[in-house]
Protein backbone atom coordinates (compact mmCIF):
# COMPACT_ATOMS: atom_id res chain seq x y z
CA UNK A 1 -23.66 -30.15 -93.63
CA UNK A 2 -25.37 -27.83 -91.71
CA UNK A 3 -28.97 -26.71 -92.52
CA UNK A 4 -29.78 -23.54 -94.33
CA UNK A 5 -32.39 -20.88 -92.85
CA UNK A 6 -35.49 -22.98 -94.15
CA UNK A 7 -34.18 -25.84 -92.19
CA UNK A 8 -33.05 -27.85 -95.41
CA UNK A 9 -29.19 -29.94 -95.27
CA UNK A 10 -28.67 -28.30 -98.63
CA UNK A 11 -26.87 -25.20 -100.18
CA UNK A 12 -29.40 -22.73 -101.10
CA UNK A 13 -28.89 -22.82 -104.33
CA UNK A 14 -29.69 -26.37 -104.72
CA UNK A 15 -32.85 -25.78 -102.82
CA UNK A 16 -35.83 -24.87 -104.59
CA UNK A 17 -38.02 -23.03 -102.67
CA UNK A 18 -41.83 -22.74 -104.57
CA UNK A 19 -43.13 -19.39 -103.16
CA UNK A 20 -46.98 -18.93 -103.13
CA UNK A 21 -47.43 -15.46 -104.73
CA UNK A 22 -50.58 -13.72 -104.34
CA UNK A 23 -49.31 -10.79 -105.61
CA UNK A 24 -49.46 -8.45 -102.05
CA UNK A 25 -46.32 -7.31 -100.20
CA UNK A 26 -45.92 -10.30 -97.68
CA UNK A 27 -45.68 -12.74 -100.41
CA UNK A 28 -43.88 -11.52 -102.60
CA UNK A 29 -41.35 -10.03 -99.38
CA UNK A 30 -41.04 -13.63 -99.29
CA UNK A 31 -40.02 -14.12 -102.72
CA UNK A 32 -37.36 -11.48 -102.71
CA UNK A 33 -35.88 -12.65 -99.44
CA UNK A 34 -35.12 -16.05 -100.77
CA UNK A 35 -33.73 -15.15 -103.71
CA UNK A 36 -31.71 -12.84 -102.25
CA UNK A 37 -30.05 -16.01 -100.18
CA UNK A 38 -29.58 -17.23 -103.77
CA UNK A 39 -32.35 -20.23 -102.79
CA UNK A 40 -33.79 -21.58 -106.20
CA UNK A 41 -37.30 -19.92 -105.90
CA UNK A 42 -39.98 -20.34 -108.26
CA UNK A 43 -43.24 -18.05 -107.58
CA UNK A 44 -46.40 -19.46 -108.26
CA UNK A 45 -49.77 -17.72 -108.05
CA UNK A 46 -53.17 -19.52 -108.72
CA UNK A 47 -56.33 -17.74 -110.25
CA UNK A 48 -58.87 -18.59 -107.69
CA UNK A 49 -62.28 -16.41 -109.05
CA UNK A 50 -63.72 -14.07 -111.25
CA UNK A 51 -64.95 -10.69 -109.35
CA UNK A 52 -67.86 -10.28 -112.22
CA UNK A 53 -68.74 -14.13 -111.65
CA UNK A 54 -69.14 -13.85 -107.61
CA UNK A 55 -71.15 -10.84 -106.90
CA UNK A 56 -72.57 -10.09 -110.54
CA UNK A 57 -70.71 -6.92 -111.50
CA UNK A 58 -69.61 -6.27 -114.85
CA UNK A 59 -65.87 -5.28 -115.22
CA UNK A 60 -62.56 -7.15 -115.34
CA UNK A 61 -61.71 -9.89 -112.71
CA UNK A 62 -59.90 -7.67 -110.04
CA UNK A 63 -57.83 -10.90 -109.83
CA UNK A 64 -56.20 -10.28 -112.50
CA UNK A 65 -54.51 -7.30 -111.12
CA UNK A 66 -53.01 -9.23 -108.68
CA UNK A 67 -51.57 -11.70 -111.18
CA UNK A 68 -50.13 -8.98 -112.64
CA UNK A 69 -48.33 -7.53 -109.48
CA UNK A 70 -46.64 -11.27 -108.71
CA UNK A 71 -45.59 -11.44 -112.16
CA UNK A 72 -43.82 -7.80 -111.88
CA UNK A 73 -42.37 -9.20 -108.59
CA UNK A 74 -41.11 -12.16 -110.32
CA UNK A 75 -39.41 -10.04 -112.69
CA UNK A 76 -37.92 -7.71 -111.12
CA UNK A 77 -36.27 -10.20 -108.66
CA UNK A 78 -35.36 -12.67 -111.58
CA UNK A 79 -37.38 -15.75 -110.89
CA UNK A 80 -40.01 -18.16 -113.04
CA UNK A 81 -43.47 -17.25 -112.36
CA UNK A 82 -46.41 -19.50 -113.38
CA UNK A 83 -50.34 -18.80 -112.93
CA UNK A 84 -52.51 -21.81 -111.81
CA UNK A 85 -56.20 -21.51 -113.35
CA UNK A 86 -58.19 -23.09 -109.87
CA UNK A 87 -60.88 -20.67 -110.12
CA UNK A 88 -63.56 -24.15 -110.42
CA UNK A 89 -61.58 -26.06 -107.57
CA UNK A 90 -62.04 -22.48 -105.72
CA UNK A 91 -65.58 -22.15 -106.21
CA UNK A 92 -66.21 -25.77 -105.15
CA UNK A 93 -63.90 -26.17 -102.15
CA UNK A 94 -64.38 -22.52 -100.96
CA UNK A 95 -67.51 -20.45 -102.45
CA UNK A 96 -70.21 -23.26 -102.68
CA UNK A 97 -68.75 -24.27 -99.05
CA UNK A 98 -69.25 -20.77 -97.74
CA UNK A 99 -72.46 -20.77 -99.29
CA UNK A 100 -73.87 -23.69 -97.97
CA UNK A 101 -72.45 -23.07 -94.51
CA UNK A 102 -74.80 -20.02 -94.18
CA UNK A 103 -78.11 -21.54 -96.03
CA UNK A 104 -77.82 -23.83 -92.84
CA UNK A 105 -77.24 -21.05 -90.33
CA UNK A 106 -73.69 -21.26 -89.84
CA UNK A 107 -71.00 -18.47 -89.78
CA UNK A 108 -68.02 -19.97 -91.90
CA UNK A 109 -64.39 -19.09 -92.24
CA UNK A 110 -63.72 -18.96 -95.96
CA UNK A 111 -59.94 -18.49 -95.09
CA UNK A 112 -59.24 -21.67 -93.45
CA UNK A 113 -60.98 -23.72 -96.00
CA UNK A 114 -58.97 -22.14 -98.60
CA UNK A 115 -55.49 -22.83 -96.52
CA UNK A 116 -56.83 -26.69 -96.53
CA UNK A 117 -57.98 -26.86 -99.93
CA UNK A 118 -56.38 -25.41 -102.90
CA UNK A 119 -53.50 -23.59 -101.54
CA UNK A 120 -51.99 -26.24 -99.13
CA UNK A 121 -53.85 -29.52 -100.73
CA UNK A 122 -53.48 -28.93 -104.32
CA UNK A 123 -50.46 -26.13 -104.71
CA UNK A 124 -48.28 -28.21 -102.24
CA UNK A 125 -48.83 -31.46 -104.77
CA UNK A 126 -48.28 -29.34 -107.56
CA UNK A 127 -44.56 -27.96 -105.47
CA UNK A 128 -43.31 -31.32 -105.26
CA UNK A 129 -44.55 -31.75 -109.33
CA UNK A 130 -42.25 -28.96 -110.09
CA UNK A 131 -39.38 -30.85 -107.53
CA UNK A 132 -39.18 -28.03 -104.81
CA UNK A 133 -37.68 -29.06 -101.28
CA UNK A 134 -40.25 -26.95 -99.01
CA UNK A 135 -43.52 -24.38 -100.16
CA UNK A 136 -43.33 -20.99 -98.41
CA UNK A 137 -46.15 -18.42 -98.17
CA UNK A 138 -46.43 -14.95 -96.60
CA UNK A 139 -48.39 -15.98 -93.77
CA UNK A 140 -47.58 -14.12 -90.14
CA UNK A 141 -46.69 -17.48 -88.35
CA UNK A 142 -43.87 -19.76 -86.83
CA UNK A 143 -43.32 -23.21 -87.72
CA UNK A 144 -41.00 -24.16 -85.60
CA UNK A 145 -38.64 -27.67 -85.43
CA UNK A 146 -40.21 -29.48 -82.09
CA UNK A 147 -38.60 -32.57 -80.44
CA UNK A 148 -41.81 -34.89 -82.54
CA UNK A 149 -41.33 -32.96 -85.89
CA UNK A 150 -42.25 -29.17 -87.26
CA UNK A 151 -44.86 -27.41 -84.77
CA UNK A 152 -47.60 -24.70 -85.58
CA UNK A 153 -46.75 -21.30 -83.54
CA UNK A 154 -48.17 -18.07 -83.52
CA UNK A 155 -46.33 -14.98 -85.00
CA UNK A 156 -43.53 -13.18 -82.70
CA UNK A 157 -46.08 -10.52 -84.03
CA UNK A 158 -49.11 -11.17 -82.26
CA UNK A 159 -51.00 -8.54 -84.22
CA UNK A 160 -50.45 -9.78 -87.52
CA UNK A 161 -51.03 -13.63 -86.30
CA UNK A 162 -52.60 -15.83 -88.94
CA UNK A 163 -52.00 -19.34 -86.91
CA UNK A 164 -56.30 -18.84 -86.60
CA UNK A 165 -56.39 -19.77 -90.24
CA UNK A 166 -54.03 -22.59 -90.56
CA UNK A 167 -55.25 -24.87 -87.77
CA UNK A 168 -56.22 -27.11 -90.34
CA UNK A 169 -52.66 -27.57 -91.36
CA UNK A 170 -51.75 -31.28 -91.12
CA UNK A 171 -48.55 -32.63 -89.41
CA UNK A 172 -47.19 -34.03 -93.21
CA UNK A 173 -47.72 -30.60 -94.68
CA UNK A 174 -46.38 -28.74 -92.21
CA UNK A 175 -43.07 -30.41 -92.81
CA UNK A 176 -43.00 -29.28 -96.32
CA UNK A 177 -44.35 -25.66 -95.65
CA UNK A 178 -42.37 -22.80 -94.28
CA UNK A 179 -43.20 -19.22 -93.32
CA UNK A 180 -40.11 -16.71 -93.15
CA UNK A 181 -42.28 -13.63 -92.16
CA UNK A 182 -43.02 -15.49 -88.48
CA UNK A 183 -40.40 -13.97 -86.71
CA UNK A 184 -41.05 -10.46 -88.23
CA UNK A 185 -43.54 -6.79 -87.48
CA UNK A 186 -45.54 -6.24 -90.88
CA UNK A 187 -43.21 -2.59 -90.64
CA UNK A 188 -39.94 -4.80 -91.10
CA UNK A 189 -41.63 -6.53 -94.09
CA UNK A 190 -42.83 -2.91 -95.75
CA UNK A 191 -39.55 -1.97 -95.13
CA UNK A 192 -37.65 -5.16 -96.75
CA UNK A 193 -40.12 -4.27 -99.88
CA UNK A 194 -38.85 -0.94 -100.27
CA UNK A 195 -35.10 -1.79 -99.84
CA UNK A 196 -36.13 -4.95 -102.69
CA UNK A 197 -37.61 -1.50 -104.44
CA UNK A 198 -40.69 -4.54 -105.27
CA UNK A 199 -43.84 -2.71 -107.22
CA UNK A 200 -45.91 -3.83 -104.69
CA UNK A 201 -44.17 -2.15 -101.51
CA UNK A 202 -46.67 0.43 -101.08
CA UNK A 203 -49.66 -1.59 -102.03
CA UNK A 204 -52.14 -1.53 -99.35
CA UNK A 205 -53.58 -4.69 -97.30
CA UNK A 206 -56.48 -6.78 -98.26
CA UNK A 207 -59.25 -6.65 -95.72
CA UNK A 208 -62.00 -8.35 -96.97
CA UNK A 209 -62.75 -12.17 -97.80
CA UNK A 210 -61.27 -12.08 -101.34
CA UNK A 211 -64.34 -13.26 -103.40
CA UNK A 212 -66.52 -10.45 -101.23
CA UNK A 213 -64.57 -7.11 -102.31
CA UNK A 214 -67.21 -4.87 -101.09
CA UNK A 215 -68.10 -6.35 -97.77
CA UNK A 216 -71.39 -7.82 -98.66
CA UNK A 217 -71.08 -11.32 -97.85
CA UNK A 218 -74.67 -11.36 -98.46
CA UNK A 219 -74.96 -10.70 -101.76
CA UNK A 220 -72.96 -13.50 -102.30
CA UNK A 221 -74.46 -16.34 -100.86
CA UNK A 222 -77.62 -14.64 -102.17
CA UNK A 223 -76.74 -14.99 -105.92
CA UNK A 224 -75.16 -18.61 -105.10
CA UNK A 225 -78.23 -19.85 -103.22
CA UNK A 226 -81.19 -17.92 -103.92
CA UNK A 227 -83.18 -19.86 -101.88
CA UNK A 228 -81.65 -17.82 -98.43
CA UNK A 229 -83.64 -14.37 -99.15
CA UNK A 230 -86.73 -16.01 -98.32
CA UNK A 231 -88.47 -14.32 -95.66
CA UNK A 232 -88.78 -15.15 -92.30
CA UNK A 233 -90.11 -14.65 -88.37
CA UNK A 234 -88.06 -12.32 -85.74
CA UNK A 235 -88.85 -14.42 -82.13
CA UNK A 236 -87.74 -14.18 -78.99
CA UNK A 237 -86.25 -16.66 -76.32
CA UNK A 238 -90.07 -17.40 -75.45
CA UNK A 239 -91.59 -17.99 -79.39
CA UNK A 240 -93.02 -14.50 -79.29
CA UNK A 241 -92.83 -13.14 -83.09
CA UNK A 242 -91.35 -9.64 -82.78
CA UNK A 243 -90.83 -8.91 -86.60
CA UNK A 244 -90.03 -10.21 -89.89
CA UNK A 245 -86.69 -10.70 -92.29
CA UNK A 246 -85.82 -11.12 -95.31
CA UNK A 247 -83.78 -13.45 -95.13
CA UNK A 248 -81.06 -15.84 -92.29
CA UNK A 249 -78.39 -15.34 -94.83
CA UNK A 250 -78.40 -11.21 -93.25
CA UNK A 251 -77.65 -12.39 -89.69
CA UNK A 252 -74.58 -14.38 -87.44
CA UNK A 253 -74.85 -15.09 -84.07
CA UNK A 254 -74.22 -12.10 -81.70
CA UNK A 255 -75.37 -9.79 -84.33
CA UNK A 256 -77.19 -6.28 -83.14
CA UNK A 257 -77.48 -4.30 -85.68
CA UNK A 258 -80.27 -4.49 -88.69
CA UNK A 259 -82.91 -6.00 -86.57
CA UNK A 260 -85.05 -3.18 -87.03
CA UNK A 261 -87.82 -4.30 -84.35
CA UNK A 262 -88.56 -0.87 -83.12
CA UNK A 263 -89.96 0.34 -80.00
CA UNK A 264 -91.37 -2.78 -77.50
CA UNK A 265 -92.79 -2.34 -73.90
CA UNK A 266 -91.05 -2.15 -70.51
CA UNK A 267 -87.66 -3.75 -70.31
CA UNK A 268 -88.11 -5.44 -73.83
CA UNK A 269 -86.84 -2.26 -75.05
CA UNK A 270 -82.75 -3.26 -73.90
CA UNK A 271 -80.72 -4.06 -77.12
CA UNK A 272 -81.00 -7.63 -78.39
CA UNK A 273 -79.15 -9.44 -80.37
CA UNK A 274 -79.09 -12.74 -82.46
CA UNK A 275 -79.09 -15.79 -80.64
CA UNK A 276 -79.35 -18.60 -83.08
CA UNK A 277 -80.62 -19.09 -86.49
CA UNK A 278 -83.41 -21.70 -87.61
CA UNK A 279 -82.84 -22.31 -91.29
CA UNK A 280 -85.97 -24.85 -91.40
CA UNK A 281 -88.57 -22.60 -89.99
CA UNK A 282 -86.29 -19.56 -91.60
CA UNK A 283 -86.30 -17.97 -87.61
CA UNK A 284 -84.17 -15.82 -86.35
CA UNK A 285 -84.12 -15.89 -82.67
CA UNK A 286 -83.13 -12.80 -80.45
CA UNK A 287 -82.56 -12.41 -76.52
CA UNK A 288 -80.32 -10.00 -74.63
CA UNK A 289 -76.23 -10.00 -74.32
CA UNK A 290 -76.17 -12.59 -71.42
CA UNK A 291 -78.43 -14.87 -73.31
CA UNK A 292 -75.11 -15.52 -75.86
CA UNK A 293 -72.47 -16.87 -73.36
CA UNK A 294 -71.67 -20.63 -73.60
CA UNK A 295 -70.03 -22.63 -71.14
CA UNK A 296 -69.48 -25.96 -73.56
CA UNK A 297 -69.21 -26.06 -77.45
CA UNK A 298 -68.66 -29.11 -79.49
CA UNK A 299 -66.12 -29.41 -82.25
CA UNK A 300 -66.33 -31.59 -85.14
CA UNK A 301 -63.98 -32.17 -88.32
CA UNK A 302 -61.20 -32.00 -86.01
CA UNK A 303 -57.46 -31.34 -86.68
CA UNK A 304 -55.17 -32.55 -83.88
CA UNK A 305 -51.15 -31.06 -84.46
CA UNK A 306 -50.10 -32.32 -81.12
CA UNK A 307 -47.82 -35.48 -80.51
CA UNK A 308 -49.74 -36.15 -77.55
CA UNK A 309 -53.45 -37.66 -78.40
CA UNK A 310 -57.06 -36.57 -77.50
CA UNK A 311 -58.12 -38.02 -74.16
CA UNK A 312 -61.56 -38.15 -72.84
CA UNK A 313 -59.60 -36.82 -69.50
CA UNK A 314 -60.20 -32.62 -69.47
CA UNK A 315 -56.91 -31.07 -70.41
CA UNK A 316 -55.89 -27.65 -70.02
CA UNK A 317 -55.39 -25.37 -72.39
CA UNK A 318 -56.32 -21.78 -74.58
CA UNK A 319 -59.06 -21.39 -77.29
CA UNK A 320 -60.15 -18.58 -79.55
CA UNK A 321 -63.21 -19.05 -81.51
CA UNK A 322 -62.53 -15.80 -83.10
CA UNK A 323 -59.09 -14.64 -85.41
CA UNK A 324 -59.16 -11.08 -83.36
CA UNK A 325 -59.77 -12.12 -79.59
CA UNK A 326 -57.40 -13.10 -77.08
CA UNK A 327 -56.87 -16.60 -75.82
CA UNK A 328 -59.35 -17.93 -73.17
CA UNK A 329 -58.41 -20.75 -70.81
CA UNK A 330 -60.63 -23.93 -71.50
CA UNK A 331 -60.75 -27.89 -70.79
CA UNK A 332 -61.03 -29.95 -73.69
CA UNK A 333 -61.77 -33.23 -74.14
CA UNK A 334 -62.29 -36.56 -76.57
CA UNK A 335 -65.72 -37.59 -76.89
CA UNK A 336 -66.38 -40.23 -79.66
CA UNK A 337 -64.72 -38.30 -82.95
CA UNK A 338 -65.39 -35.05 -81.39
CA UNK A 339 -63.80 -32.18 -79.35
CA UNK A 340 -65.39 -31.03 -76.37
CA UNK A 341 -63.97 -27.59 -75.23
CA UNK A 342 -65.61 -26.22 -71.92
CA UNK A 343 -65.04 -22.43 -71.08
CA UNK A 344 -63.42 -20.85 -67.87
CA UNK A 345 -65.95 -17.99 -68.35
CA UNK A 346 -69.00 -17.95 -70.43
CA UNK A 347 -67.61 -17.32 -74.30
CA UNK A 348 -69.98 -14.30 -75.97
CA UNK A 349 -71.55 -15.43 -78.98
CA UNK A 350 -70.28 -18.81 -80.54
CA UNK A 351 -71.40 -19.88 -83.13
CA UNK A 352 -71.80 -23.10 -85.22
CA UNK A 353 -69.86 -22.94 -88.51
CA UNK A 354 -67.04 -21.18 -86.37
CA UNK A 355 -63.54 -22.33 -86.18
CA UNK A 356 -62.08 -22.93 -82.62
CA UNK A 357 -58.70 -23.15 -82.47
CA UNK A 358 -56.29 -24.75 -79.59
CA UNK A 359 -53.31 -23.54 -77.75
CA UNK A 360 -51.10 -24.76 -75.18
CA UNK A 361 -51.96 -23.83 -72.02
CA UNK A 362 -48.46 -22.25 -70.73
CA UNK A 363 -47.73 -19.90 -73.24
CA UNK A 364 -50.42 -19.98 -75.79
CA UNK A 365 -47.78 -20.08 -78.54
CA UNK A 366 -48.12 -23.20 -79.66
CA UNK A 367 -51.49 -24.59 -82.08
CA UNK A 368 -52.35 -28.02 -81.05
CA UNK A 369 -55.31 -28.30 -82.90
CA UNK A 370 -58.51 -27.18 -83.71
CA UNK A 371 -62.26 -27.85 -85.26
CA UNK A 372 -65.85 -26.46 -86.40
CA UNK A 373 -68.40 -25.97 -83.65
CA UNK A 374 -71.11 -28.17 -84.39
CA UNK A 375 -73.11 -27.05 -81.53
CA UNK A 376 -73.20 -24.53 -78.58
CA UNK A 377 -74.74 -25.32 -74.96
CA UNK A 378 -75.21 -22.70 -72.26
């Protein structure tokens, strides 16, 4: 028998597909597609935090609005729709996480620790619970059927690319996971909504991190970890104290704005910008825009996807440290547990907590791997 178009020696309708509904267009896109193939689809959407509860506003979890849209989704399209309740697995795995990870100066990526934790850890054991055959989510990437089993790629779309984020996508998962929005521009998958007529089609995307809806990340880890808006010393590259903060917790690495130092003498008066952050003496050290390119950062908590093992030999390939920026050409490297990834040209502003994520060399299409820089060397 030949396979159906999630890869599966089955009729679709023996197939059940569990379909991770967040309740925005490229989920539920997803939804509607399968069904329409007459797959056995069963939308699922978990409950992951409480709006009031992370940034200490009164008013109704906005959450629960987007509960509501998968579950009009469901029903319009005709499939079983259940809510999850991981909003304490959420604010362990993700929040506290995030939280933490700037307390000790780091600039975390919320995103990919959700991808590893509840939504491809714990909703992928709960889709084989319920006896599906593969998860699929509305994620702008290609998994795609190698010669050594499934392989991570980037979107056909390389604007709407999310590969970034699921780096930390292990080889067993990624054999159960598929992503039918890879090979598709986000205007195809508007357009599919509106020819599903879903409620959703005209619902606009999300751009912030989804427990921060106004932006101010800040706040956050502020009301999680009080003990971040303690104040602090503004120094230079040399130890000279050029102002005061209220906090590390307001600053990342590469960071201009909200300094505030005023005017200094001669050429101290070019624009700097955040070097590195010093949680134990609560410093925040500044220098100018050359001072922030790195020729060597070191990865730990590393994710390999590719056949083909670490070496302590340098191996070409592309790196981003960043979800918007093009691929750079690198060397990486084994060294003990760790990745070693040393830069063509100086990268601007690494930073520990960061993801860095691998590509082949050749094309760049393909992930490979990835980890968490755990430290940055000029």
């Amino acid at each position: 028998m030949a396979a159906n178009s999630l890869g599966i020696d089955k009729p679709p309708a023996r197939t059940r597909a569990v379909v991770a509904m967040s309740g925005g267009v490229d989920s539920s896109v997803v939804a509607a597609l399968l069904a329409e193939q007459g797959y056995d689809v069963v939308g699922v959407t978990l409950q992951l935090y409480d709006h009031g509860s992370a940034v200490g506003r009164a008013g109704s979890c906005c959450a629960g609005q987007d509960i509501h849209d998968a579950r009009g989704v469901a029903d319009r399209i005709g499939v079983p729709h259940y809510v999850l309740d991981y909003e304490s697995r959420f604010r362990a795995d993700v929040m506290e996480s995030f939280a933490d990870a700037y307390a000790r100066g780091e600039t975390p990526v919320p995103c990919i620790a959700c991808n590893r934790t509840v939504k491809f850890r714990d909703l992928m054991a709960v889709a084989r619970d319920l006896g599906a055959d593969a998860l699929a989510t509305g994620h702008y990437v290609r998994r795609v059927a190698g010669p050594a089993g499934a392989e991570l790629h980037r979107a056909a779309d390389v604007t709407r690319d999310q590969s970034y984020f699921l780096f930390g996508t292990t080889p067993e998962q990624l054999e159960f996971l598929r992503f039918p929005l890879g090979d598709l521009p986000k205007s195809a998958t508007r357009a599919l909504a509106q020819r599903f007529d879903l409620p959703v089609a005209a619902k606009p995307d999300s751009q912030d991190i989804c427990f921060v809806p106004d932006g101010d990340y800040a706040a956050v880890v502020r009301k999680l970890r009080p003990s971040v808006a303690q104040s602090g010393e503004i120094v230079d590259i040399e130890g000279r104290v050029l102002g005061t903060h209220d906090g590390i917790v307001n600053f990342t690495v590469g960071q201009r704005r909200g300094l505030a130092l005023g005017a200094r003498d001669g050429t101290e008066n070019d624009p700097l910008y955040v070097l590195r952050l010093e949680p134990a003496t609560r410093r925040v050290v500044v220098g100018p825009r050359a001072a922030l390119g790195r020729d060597r950062i070191e990865l730990g908590d590393v994710n390999w996807l590719d056949p083909l093992p670490l070496s302590s030999e340098p191996r070409a390939v592309q790196v981003r440290v960043r979800s918007t920026q093009p691929l750079r050409p690198a060397t990486i490297e084994r060294q003990g547990t760790n990745l070693v990834v040393r830069f063509a040209e100086p990268e601007m502003g690494a930073a520990p907590g960061q993801a860095c994520v691998v590509h082949d060399a050749e094309t760049g299409s393909r992930v490979l791997g990835g980890g968490f820089i755990r430290r940055v060397d000029a």
